[in-house]
Protein backbone atom coordinates (compact mmCIF):
# COMPACT_ATOMS: atom_id res chain seq x y z
CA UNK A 1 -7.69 -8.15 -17.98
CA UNK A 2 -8.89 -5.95 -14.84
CA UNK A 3 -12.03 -7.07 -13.31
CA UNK A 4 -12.95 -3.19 -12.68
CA UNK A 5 -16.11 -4.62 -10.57
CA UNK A 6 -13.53 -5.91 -8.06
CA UNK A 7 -13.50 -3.85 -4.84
CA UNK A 8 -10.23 -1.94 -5.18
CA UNK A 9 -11.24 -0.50 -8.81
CA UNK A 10 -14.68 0.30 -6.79
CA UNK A 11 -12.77 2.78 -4.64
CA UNK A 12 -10.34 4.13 -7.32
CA UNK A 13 -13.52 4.79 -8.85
CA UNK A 14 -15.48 6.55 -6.61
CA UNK A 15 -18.14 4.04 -6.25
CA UNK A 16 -16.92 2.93 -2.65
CA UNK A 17 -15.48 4.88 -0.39
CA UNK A 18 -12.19 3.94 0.75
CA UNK A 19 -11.36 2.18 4.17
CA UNK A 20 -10.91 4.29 7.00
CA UNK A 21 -7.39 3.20 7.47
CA UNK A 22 -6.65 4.58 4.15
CA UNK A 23 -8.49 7.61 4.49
CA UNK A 24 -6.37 8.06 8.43
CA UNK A 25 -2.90 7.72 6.18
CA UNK A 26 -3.98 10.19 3.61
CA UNK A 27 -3.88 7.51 0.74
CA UNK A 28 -4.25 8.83 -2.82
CA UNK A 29 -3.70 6.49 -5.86
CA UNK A 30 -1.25 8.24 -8.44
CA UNK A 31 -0.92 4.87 -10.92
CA UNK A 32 -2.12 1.31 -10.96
CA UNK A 33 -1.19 -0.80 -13.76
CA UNK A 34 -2.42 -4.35 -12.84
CA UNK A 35 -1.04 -6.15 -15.80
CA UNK A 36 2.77 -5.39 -14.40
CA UNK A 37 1.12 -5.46 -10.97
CA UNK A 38 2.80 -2.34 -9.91
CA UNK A 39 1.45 0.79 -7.86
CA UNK A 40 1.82 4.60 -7.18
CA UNK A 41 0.37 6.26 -3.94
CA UNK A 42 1.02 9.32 -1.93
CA UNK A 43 0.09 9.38 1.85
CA UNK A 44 0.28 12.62 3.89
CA UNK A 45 1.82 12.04 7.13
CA UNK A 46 0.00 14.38 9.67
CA UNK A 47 1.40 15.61 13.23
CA UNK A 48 -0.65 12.99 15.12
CA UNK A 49 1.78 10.69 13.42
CA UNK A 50 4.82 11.91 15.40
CA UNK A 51 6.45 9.78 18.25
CA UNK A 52 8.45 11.86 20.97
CA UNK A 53 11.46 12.92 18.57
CA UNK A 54 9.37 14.16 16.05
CA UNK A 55 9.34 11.77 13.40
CA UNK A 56 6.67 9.73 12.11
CA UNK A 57 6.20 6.77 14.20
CA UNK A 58 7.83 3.30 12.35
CA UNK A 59 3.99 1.64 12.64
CA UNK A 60 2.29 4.65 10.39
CA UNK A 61 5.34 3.64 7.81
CA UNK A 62 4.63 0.55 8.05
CA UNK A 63 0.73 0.88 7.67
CA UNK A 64 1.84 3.31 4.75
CA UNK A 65 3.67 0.36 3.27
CA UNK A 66 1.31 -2.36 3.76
CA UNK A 67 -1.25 -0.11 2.25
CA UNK A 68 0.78 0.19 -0.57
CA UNK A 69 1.33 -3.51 -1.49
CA UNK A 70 -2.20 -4.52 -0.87
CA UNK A 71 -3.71 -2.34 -3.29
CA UNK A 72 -1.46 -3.11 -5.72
CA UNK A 73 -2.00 -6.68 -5.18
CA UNK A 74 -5.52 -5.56 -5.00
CA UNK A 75 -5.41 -4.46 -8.62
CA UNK A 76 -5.04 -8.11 -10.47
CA UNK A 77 -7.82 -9.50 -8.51
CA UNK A 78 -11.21 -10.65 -9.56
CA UNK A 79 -14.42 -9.16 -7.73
CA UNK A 80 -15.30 -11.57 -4.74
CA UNK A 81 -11.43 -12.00 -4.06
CA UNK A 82 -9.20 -10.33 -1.17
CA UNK A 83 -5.37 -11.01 -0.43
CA UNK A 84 -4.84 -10.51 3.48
CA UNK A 85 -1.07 -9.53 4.13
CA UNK A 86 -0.06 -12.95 6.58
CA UNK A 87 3.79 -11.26 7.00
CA UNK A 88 5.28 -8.31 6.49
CA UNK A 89 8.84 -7.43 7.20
CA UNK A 90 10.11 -3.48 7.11
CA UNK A 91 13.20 -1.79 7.18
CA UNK A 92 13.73 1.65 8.32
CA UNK A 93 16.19 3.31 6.64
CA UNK A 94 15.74 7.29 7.54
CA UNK A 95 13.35 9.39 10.06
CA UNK A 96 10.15 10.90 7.87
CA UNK A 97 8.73 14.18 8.81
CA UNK A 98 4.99 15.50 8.17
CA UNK A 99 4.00 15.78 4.66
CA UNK A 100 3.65 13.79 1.80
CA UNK A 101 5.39 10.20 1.15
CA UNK A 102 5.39 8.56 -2.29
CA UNK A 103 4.78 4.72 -2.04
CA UNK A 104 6.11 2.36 -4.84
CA UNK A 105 4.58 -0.90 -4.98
CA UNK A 106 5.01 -4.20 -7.13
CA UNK A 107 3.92 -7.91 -6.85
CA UNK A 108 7.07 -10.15 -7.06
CA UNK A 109 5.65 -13.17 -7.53
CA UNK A 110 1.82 -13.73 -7.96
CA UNK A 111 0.29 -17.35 -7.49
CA UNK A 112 -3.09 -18.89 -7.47
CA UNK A 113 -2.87 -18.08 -3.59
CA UNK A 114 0.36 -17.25 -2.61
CA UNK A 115 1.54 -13.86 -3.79
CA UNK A 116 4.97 -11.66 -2.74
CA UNK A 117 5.22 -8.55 -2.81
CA UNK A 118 7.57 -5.40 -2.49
CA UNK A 119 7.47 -1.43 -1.62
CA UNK A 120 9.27 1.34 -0.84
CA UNK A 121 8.58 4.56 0.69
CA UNK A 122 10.49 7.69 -0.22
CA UNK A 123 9.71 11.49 1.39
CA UNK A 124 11.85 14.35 -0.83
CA UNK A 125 12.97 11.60 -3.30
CA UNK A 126 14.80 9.57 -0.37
CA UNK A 127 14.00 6.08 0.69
CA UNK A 128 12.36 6.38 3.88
CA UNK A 129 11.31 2.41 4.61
CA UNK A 130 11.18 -0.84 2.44
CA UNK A 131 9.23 -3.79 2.79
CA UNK A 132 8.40 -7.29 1.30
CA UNK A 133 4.89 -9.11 1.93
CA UNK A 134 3.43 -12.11 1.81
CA UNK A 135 -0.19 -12.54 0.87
CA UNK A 136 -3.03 -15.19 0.36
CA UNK A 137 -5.74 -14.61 -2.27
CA UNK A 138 -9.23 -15.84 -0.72
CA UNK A 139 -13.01 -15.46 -1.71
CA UNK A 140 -14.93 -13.39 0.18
């Protein structure tokens, strides 16, 4: 059962507004289903996201990634809760360009604290970056 008071379901809502982090990545939730604790998001990579070759820098994927995990993580909490990312490890596996990047999330393994997680980031239907996660669920 969702605890829809938590703060991520606040956001999804409309009752919060989102962090500006997720508003700077363009973050829009496409599917949440907490019970299989796996997410949907789209970001939209602007131009002030481009290092010197044109691509998006690896850090903004990264971000994108870490922003995709948490909320999904996010989603099985109970209101008072958070779940800090304490590592995060990324692989690059093509350049993105501007535009819109789908973000596939899922927890791996959720404990009474300890919780791993997965994601992958894909730009025209190709797998831009990967990542796993580990967070920690503590009261606020």
């Amino acid at each position: 059962m969702t605890d829809r008071d938590a703060l991520l379901w606040k956001i999804v809502d409309g009752r919060l507004p989102p962090p500006p982090c997720a508003r700077t990545l363009g973050l829009a939730f496409d599917r949440i289903d907490p019970e299989r604790g796996t997410i949907e998001v789209t970001f939209e990579a602007s131009a002030a996201f481009l290092n010197p070759a044109g691509n998006v820098q690896g850090g903004f994927l990264a971000a994108m990634l870490d922003d995709t995990m948490g909320p999904g993580l996010a989603a099985t909490l109970d209101a008072g809760e958070f779940a800090p990312t304490v590592s995060l490890n990324v692989q690059f596996h093509r350049p993105a360009k501007p535009g819109a990047l789908k973000g596939f999330g899922r927890v791996t393994m959720r404990g009474k604290e300890i919780c791993q997680l997965a994601a992958e980031l894909l730009q025209n239907d190709k797998v831009v970056a990967t990542a796993t996660a580990t967070a920690v669920i503590r009261r606020m």
